[in-house]
N, C-alpha and C. Protein backbone atom coordinates (compact mmCIF):
# COMPACT_ATOMS: atom_id res chain seq x y z
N UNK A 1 82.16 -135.51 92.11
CA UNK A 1 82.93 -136.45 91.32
C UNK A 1 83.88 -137.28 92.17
N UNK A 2 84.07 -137.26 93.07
CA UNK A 2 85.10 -137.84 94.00
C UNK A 2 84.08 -139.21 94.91
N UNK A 3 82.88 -139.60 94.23
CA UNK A 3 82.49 -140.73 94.53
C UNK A 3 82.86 -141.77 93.94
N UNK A 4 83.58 -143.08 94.51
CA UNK A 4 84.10 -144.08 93.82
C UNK A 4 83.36 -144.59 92.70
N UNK A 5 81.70 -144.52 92.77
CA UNK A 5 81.25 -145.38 91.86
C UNK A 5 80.98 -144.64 90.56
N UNK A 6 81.60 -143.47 90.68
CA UNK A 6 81.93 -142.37 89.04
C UNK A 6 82.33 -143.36 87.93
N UNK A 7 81.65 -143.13 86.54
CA UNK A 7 82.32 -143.72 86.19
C UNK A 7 84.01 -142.96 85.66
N UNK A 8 85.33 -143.58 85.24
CA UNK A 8 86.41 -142.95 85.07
C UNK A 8 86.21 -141.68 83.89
N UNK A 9 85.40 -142.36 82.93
CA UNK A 9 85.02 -141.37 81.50
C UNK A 9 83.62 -141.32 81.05
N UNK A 10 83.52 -140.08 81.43
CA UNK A 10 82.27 -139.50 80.97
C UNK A 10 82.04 -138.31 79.22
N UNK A 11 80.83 -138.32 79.09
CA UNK A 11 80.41 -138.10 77.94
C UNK A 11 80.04 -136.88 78.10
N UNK A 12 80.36 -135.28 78.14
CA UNK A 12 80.39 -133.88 79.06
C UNK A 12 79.87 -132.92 78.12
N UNK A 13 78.97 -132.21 78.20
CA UNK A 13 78.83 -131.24 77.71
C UNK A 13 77.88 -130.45 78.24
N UNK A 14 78.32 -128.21 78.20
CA UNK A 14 77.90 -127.65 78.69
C UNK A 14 76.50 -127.03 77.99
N UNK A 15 75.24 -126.69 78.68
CA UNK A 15 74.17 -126.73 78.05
C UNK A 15 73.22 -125.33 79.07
N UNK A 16 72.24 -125.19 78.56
CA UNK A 16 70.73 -124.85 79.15
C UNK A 16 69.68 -125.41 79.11
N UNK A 17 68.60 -125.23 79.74
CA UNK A 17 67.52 -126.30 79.89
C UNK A 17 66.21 -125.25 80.00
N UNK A 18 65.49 -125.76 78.87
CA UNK A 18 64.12 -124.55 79.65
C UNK A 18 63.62 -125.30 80.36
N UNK A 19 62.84 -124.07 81.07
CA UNK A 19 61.89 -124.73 82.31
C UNK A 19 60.84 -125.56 82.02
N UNK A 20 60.38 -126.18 82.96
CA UNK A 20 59.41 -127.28 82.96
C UNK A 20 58.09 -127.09 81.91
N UNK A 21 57.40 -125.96 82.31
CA UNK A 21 56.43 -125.25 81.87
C UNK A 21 56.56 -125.06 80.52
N UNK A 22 57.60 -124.61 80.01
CA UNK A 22 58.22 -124.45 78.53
C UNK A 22 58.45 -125.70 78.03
N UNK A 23 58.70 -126.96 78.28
CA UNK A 23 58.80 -128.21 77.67
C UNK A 23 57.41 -128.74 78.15
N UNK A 24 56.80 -128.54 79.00
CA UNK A 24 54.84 -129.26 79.05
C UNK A 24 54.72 -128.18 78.16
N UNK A 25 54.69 -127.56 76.91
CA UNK A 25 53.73 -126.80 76.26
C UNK A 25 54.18 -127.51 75.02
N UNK A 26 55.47 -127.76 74.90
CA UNK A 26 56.05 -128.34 73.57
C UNK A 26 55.22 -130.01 73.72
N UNK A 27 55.63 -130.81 74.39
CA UNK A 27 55.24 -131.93 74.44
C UNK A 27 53.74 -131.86 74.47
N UNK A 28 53.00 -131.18 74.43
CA UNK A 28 51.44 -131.43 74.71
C UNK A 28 51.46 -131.30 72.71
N UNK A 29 52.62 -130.02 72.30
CA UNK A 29 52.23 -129.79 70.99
C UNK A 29 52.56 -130.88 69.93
N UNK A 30 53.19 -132.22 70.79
CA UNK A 30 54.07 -132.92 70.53
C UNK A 30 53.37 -134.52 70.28
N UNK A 31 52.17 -134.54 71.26
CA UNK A 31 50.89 -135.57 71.75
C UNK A 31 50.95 -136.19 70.32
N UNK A 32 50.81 -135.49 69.49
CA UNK A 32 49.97 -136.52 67.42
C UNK A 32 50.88 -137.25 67.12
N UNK A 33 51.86 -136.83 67.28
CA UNK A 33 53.95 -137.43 66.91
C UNK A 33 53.71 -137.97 67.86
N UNK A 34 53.88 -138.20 69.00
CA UNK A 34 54.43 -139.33 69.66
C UNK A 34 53.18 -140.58 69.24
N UNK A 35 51.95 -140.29 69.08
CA UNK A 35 51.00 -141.07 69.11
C UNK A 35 51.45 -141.77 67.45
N UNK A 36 51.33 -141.03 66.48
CA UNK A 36 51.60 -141.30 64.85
C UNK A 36 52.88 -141.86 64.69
N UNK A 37 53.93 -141.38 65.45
CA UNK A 37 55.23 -141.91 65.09
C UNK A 37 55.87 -142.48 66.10
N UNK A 38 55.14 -143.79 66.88
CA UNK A 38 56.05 -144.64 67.80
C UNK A 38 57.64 -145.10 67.37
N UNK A 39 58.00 -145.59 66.42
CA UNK A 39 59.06 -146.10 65.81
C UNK A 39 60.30 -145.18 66.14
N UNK A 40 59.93 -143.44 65.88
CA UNK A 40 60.68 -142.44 66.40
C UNK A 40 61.33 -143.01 67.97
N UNK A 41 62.86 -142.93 67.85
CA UNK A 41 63.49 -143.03 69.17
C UNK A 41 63.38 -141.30 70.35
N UNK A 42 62.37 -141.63 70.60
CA UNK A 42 62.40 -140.17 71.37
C UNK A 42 62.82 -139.58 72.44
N UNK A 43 63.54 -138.03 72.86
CA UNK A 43 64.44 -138.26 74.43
C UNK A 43 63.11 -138.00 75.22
N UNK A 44 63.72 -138.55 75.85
CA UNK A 44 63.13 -138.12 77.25
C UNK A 44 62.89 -136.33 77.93
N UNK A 45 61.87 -136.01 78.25
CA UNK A 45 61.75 -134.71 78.35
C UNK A 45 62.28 -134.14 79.19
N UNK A 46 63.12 -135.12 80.34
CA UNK A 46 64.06 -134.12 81.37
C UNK A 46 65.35 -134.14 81.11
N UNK A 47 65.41 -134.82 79.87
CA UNK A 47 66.68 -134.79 78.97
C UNK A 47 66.65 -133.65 78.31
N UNK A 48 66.03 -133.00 77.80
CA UNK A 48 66.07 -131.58 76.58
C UNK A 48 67.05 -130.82 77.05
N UNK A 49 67.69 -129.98 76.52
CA UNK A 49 68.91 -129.28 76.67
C UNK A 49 69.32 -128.69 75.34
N UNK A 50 69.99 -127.46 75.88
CA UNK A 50 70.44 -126.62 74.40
C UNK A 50 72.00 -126.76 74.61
N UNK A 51 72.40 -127.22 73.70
CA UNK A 51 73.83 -127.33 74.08
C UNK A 51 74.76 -126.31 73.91
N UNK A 52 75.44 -126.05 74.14
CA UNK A 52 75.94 -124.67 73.77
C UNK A 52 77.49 -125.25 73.32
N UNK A 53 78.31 -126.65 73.98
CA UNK A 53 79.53 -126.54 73.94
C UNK A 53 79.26 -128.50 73.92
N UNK A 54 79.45 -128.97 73.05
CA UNK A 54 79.46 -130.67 73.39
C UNK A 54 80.94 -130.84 73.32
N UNK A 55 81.99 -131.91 74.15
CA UNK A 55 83.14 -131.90 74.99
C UNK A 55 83.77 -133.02 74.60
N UNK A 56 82.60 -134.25 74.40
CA UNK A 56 82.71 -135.73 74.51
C UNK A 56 83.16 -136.18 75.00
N UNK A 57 83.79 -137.18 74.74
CA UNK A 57 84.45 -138.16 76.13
C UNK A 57 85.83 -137.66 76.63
N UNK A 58 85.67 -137.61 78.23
CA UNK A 58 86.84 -136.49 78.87
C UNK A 58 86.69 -137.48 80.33
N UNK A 59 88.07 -137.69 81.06
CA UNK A 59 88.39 -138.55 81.98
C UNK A 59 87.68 -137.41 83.23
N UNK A 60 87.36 -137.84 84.22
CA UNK A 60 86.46 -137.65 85.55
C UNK A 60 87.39 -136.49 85.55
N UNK A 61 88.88 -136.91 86.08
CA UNK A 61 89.55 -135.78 86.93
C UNK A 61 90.01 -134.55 85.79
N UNK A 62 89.29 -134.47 84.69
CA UNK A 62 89.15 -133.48 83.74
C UNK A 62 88.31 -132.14 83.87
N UNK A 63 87.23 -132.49 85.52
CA UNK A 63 85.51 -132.33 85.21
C UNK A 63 86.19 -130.69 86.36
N UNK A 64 86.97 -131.05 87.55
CA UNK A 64 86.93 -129.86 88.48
C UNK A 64 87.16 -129.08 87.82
N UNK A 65 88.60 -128.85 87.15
CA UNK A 65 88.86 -127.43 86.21
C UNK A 65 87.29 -126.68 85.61
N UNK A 66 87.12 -127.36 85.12
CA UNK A 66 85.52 -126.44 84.38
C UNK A 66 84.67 -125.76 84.97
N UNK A 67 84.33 -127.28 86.35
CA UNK A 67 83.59 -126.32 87.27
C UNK A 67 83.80 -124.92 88.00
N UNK A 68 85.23 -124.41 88.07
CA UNK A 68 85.66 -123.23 88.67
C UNK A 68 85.90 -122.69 87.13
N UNK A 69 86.05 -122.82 86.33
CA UNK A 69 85.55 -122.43 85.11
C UNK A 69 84.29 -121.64 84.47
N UNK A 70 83.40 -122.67 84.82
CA UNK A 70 81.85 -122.51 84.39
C UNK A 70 81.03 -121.68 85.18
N UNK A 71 81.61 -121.62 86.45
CA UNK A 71 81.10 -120.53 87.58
C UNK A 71 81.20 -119.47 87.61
N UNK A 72 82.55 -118.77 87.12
CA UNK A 72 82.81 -117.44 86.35
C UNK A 72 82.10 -117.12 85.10
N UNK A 73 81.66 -118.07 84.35
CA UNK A 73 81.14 -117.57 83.21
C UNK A 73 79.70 -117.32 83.53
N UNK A 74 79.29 -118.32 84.24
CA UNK A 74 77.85 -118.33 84.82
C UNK A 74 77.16 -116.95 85.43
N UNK A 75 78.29 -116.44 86.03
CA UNK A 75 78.25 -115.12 87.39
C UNK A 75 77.91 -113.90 86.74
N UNK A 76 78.96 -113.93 85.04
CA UNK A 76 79.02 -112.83 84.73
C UNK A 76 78.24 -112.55 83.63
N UNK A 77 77.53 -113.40 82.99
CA UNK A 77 76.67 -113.53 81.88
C UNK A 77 75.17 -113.49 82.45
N UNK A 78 74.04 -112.41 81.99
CA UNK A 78 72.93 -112.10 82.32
C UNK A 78 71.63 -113.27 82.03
N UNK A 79 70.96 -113.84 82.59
CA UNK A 79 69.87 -114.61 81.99
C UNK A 79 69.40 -114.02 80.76
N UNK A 80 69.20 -115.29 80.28
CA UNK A 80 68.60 -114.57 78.20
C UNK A 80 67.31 -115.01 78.56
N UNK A 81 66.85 -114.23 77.55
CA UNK A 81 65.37 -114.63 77.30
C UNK A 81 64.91 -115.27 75.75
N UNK A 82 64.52 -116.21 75.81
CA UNK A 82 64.42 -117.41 74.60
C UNK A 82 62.84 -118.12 75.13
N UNK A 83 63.03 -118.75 74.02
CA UNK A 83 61.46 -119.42 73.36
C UNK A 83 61.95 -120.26 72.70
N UNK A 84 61.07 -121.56 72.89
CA UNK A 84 60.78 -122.61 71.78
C UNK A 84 60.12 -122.46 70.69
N UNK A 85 60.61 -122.33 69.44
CA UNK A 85 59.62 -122.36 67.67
C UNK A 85 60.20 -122.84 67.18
N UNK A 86 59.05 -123.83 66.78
CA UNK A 86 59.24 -124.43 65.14
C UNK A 86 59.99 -125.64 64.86
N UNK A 87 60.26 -126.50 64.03
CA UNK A 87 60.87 -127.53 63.88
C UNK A 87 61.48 -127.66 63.21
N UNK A 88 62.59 -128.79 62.95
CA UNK A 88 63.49 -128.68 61.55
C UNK A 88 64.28 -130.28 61.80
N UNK A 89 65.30 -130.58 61.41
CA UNK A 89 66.19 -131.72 61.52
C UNK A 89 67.61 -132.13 61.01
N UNK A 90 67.99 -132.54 61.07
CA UNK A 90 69.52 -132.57 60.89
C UNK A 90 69.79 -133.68 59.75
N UNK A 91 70.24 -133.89 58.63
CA UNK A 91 69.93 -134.74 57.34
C UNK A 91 68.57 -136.03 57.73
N UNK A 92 67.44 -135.52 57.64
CA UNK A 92 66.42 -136.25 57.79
C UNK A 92 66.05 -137.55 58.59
N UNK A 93 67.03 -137.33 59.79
CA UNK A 93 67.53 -138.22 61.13
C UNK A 93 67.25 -138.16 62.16
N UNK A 94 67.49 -136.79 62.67
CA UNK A 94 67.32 -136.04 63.78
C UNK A 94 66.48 -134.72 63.98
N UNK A 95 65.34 -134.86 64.72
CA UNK A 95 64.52 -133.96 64.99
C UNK A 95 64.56 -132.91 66.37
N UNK A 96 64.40 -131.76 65.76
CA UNK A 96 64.57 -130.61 66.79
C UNK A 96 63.36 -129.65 66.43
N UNK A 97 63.48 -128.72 67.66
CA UNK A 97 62.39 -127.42 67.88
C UNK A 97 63.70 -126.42 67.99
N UNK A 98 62.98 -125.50 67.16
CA UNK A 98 64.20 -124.33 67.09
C UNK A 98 63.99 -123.00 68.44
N UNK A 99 65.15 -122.48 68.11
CA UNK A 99 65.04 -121.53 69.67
C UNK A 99 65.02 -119.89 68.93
N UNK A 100 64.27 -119.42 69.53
CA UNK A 100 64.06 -117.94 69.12
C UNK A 100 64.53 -116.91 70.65
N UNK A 101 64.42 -115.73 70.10
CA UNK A 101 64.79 -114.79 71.24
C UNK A 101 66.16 -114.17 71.08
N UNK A 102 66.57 -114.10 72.69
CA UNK A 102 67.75 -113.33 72.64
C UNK A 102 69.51 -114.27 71.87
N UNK A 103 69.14 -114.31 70.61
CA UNK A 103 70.02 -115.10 70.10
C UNK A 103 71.43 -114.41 70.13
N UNK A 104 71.54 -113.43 69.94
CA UNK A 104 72.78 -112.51 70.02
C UNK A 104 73.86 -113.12 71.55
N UNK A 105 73.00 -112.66 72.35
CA UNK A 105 73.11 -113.02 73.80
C UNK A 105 73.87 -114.96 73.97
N UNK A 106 72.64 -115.66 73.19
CA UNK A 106 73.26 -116.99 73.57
C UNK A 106 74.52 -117.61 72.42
N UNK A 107 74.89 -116.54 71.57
CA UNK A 107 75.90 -116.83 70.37
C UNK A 107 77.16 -116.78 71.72
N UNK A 108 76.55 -115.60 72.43
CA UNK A 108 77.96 -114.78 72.75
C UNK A 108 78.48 -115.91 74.30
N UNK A 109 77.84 -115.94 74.89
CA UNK A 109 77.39 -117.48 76.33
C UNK A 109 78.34 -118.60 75.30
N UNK A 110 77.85 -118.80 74.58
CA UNK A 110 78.42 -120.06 73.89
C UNK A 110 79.85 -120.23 73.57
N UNK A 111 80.00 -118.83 73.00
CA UNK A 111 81.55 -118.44 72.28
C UNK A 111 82.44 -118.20 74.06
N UNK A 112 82.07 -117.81 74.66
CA UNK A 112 83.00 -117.37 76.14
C UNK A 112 82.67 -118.70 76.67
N UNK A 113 81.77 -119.67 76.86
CA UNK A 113 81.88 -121.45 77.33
C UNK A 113 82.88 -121.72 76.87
N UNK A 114 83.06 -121.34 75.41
CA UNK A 114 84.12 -122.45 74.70
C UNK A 114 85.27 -121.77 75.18
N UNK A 115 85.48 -120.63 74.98
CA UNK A 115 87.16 -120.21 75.50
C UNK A 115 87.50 -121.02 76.57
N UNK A 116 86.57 -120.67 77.59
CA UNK A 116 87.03 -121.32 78.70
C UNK A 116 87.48 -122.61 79.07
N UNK A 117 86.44 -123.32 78.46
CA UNK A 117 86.91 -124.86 78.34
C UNK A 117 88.21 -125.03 77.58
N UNK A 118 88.79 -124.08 76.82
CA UNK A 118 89.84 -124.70 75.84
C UNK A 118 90.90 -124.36 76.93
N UNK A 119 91.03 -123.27 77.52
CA UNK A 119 91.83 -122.44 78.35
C UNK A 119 92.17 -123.20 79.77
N UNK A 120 91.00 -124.34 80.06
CA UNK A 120 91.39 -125.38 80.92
C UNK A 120 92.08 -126.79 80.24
N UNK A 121 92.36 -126.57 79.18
CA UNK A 121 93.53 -127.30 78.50
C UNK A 121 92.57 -128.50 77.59
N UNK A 122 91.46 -128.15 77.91
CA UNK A 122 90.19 -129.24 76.83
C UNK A 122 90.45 -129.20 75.29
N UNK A 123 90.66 -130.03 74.52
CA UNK A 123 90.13 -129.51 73.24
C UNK A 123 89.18 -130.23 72.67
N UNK A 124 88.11 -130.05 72.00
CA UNK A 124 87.20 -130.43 71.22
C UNK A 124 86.48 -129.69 70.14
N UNK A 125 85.84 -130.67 69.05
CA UNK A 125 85.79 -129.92 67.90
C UNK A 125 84.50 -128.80 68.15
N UNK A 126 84.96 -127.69 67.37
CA UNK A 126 84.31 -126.36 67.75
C UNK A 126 83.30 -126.54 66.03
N UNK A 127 82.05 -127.27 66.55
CA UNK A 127 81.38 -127.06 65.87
C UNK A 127 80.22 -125.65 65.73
N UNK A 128 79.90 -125.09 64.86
CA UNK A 128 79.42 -123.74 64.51
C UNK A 128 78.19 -123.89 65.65
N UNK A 129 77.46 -123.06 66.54
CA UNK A 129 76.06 -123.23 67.21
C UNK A 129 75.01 -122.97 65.93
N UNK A 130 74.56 -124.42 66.41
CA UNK A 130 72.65 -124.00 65.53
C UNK A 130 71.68 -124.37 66.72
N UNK A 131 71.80 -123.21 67.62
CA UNK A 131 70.50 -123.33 69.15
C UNK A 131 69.50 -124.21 68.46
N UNK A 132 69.23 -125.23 68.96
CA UNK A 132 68.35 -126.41 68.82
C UNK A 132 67.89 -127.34 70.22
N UNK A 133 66.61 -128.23 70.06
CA UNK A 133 66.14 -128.69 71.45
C UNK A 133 66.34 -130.09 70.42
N UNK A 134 67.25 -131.06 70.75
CA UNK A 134 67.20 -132.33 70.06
C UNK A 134 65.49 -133.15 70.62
N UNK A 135 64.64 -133.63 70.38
CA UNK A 135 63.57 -134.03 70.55
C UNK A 135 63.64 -136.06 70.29
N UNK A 136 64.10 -136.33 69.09
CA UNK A 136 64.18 -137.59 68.41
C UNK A 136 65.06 -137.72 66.89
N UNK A 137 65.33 -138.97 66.68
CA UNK A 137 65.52 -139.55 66.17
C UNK A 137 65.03 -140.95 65.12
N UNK A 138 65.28 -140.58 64.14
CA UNK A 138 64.34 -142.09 63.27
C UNK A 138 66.03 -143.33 63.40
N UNK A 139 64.75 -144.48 62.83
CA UNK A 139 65.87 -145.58 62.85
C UNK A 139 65.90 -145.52 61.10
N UNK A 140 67.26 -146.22 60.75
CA UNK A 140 67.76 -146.35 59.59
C UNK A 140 66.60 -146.60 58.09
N UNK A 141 65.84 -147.63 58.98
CA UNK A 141 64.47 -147.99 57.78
C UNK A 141 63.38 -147.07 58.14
N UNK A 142 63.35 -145.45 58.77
CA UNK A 142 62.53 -145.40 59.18
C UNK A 142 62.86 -143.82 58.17
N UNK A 143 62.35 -143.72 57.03
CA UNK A 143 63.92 -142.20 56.76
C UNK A 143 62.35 -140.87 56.64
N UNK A 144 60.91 -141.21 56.34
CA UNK A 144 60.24 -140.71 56.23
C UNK A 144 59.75 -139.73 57.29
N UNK A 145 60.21 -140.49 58.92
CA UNK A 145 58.93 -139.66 59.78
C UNK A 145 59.70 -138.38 60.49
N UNK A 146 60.93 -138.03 60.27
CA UNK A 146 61.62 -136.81 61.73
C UNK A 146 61.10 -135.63 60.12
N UNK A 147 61.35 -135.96 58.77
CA UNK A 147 60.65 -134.96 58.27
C UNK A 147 59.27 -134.21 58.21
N UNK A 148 58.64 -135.20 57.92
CA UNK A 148 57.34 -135.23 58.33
C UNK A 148 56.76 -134.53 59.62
N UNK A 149 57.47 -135.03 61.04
CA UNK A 149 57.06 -134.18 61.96
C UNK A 149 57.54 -133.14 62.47
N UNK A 150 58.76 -132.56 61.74
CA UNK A 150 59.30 -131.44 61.36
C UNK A 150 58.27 -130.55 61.08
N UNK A 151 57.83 -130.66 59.98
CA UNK A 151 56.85 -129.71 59.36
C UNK A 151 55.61 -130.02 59.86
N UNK A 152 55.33 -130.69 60.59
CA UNK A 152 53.86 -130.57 61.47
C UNK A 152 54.55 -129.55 62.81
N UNK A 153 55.63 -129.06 63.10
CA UNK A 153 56.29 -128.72 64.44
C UNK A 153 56.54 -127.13 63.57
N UNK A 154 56.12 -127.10 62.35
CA UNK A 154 56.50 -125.75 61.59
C UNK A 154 55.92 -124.32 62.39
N UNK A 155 54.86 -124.81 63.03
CA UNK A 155 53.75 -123.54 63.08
C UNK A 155 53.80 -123.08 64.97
N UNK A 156 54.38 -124.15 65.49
CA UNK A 156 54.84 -124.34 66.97
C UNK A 156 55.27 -122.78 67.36
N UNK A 157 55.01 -121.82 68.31
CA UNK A 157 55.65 -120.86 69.43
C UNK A 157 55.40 -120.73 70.13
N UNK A 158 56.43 -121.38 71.01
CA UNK A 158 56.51 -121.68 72.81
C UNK A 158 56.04 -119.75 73.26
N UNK A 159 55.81 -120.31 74.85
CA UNK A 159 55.83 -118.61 75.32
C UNK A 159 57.29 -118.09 75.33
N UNK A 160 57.82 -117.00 75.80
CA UNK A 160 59.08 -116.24 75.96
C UNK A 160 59.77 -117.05 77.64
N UNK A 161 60.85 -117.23 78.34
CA UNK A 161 61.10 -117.69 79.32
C UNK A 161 62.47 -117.37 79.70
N UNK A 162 62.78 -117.01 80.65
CA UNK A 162 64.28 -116.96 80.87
C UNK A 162 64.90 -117.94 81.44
N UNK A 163 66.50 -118.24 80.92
CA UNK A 163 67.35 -118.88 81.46
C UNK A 163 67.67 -118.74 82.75
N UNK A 164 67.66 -119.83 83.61
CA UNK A 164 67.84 -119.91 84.71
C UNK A 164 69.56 -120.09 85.16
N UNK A 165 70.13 -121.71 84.80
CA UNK A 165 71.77 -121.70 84.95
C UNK A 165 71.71 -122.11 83.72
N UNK A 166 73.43 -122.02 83.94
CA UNK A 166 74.37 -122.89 83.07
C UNK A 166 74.66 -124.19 83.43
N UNK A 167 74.68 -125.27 82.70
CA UNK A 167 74.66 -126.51 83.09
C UNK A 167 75.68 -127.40 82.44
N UNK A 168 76.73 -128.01 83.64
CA UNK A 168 77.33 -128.72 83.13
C UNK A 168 77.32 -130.70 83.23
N UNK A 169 76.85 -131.53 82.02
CA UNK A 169 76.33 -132.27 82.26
C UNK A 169 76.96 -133.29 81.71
N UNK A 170 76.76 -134.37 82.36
CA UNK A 170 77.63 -135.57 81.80
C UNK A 170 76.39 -136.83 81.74
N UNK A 171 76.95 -137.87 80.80
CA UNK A 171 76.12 -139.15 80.69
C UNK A 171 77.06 -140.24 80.48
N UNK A 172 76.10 -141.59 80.87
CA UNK A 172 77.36 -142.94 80.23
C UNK A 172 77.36 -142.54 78.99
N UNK A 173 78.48 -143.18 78.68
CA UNK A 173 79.66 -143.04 77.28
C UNK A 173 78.26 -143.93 76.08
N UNK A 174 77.40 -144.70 76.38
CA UNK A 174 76.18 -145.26 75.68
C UNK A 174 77.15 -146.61 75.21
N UNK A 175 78.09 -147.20 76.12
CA UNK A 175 78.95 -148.43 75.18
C UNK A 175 78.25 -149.60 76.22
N UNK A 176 77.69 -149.14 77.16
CA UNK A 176 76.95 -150.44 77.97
C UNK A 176 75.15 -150.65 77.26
N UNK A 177 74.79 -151.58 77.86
CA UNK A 177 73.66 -151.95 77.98
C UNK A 177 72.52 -150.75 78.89
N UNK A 178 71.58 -151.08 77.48
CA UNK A 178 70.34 -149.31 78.29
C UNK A 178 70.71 -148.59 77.66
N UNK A 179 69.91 -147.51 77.35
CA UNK A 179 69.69 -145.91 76.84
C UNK A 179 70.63 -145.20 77.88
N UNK A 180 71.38 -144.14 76.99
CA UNK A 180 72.30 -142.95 77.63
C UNK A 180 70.89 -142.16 78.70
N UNK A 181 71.94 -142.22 79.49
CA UNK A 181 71.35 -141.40 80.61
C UNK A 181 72.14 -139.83 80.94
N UNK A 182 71.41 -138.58 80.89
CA UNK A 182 72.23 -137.23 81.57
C UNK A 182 71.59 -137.41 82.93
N UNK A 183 73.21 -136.51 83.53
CA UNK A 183 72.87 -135.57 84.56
C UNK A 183 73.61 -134.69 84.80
N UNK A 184 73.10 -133.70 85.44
CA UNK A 184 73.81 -132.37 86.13
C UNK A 184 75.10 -132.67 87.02
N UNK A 185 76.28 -132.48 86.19
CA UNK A 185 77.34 -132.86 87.39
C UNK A 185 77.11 -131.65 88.38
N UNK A 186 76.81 -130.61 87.54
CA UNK A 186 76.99 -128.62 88.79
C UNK A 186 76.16 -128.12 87.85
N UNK A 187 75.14 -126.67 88.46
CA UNK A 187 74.67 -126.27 87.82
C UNK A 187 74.87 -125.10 88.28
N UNK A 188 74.72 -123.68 87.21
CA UNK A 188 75.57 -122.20 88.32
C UNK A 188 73.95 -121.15 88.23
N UNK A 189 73.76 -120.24 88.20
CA UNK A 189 73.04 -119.42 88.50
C UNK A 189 73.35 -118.70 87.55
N UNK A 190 72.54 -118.14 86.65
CA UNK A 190 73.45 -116.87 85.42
C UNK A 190 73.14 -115.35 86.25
N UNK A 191 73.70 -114.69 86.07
CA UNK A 191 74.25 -113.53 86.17
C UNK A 191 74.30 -112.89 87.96
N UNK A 192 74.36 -114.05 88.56
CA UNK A 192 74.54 -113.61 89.86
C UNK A 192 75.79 -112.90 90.35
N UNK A 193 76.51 -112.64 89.65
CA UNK A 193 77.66 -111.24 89.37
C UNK A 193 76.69 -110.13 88.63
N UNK A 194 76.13 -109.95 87.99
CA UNK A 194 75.93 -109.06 86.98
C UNK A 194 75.36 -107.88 88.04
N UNK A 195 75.35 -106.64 87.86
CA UNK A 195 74.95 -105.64 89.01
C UNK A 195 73.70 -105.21 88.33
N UNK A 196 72.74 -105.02 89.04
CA UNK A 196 71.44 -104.00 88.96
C UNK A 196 71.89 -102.68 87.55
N UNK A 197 71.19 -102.51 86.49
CA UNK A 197 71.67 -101.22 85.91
C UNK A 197 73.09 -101.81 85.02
N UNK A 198 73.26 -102.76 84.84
CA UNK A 198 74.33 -103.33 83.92
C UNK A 198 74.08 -103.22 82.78
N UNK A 199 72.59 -103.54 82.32
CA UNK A 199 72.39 -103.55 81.09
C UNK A 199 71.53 -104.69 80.60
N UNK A 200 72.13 -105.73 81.57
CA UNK A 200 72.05 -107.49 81.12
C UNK A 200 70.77 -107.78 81.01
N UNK A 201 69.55 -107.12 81.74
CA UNK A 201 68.02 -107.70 82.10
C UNK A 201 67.51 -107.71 80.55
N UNK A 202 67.01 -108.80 80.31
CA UNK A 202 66.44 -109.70 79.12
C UNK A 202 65.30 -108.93 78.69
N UNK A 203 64.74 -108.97 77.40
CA UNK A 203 63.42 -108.33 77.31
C UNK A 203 62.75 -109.25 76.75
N UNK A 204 61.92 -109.40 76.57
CA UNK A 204 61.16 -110.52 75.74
C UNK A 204 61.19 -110.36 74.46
N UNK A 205 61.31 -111.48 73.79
CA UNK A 205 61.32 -111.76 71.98
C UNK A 205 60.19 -111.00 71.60
């Protein structure tokens, strides 16, 4: 962050990302929708992310605190094991693939993100977690198709996969010209504190 051409305020929030392999299985399941429903504003697939903590707009020199933040939480929290299933949407707008697995595990990741961030003097609204992979969006005249491919996304189950890091990620604020762009400001390693015989090792869904 200490490169001049930062921008001053970024758009922040802490997340997970499945692996590659786990989003080529969704998107292949994904091929009929993208083909049937061009009009759908769709993300980009190295965009997917589970959010665990969204921050919103927070000034640059806001970003170090977290990172010595997010590294402790990262260290001491065990990789989960989760899966992509199924589809659903957010008032017939916004389309997602739902997350199965060690949900207990990523309630609890989520709830200790947020302390932390508040505890570095952040506040933002503490909306309830509903683990979701945002996928797309319809436009205003468009109110028929994120339902629709909702329930074609009904019957969808990814394989089982573990979390790799915790990710803390920022994008433009979306007030310029062009599509919001993420990236990884830091990304930590999960449970590289956690000791052999802890308990933490994931089992599959």
């Amino acid at each position: 962050m200490d490169d001049p051409s930062e921008p001053s305020i970024l758009r922040v929030f802490v997340a997970l990302a499945p692996p590659d392999d786990a989003k080529d299985e969704l998107a292949r399941a994904l091929q009929p929708a993208y083909a049937g429903y061009p009009r759908l504003r769709w993300n980009r697939i190295e965009d997917w992310h589970i959010t665990l903590a969204f921050l919103g707009e927070l000034p640059a020199t806001a970003v170090p605190p977290l990172r010595s933040a997010l590294a402790g939480a990262a260290a001491s929290h065990p990789a989960l094991c989760l899966r992509l299933r199924g589809g659903g949407h957010f008032d017939e707008r916004l389309l997602w693939s739902g997350i199965d697995g060690d949900l207990e595990g990523l309630h609890q990741l989520a709830a200790d993100v947020r302390d932390l961030v508040r505890s570095c003097g952040i506040e933002f609204r503490n909306r309830p977690l509903q683990p979701h992979l945002t996928l797309a969006r319809s436009r205003r005249d468009d109110p028929a198709s994120v339902p629709q491919v909702a329930a074609d996304l009904a019957g969808f189950t990814g394989r089982p996969w573990r979390t790799e890091r915790l990710h803390l990620v920022g994008s433009n604020t979306g007030r310029g010209p062009g599509p919001i762009r993420y990236r990884d400001i830091e990304a930590w390693r999960l449970g590289a504190g956690v000791q052999a015989g802890d308990g933490g090792a994931p089992t599959a869904p």
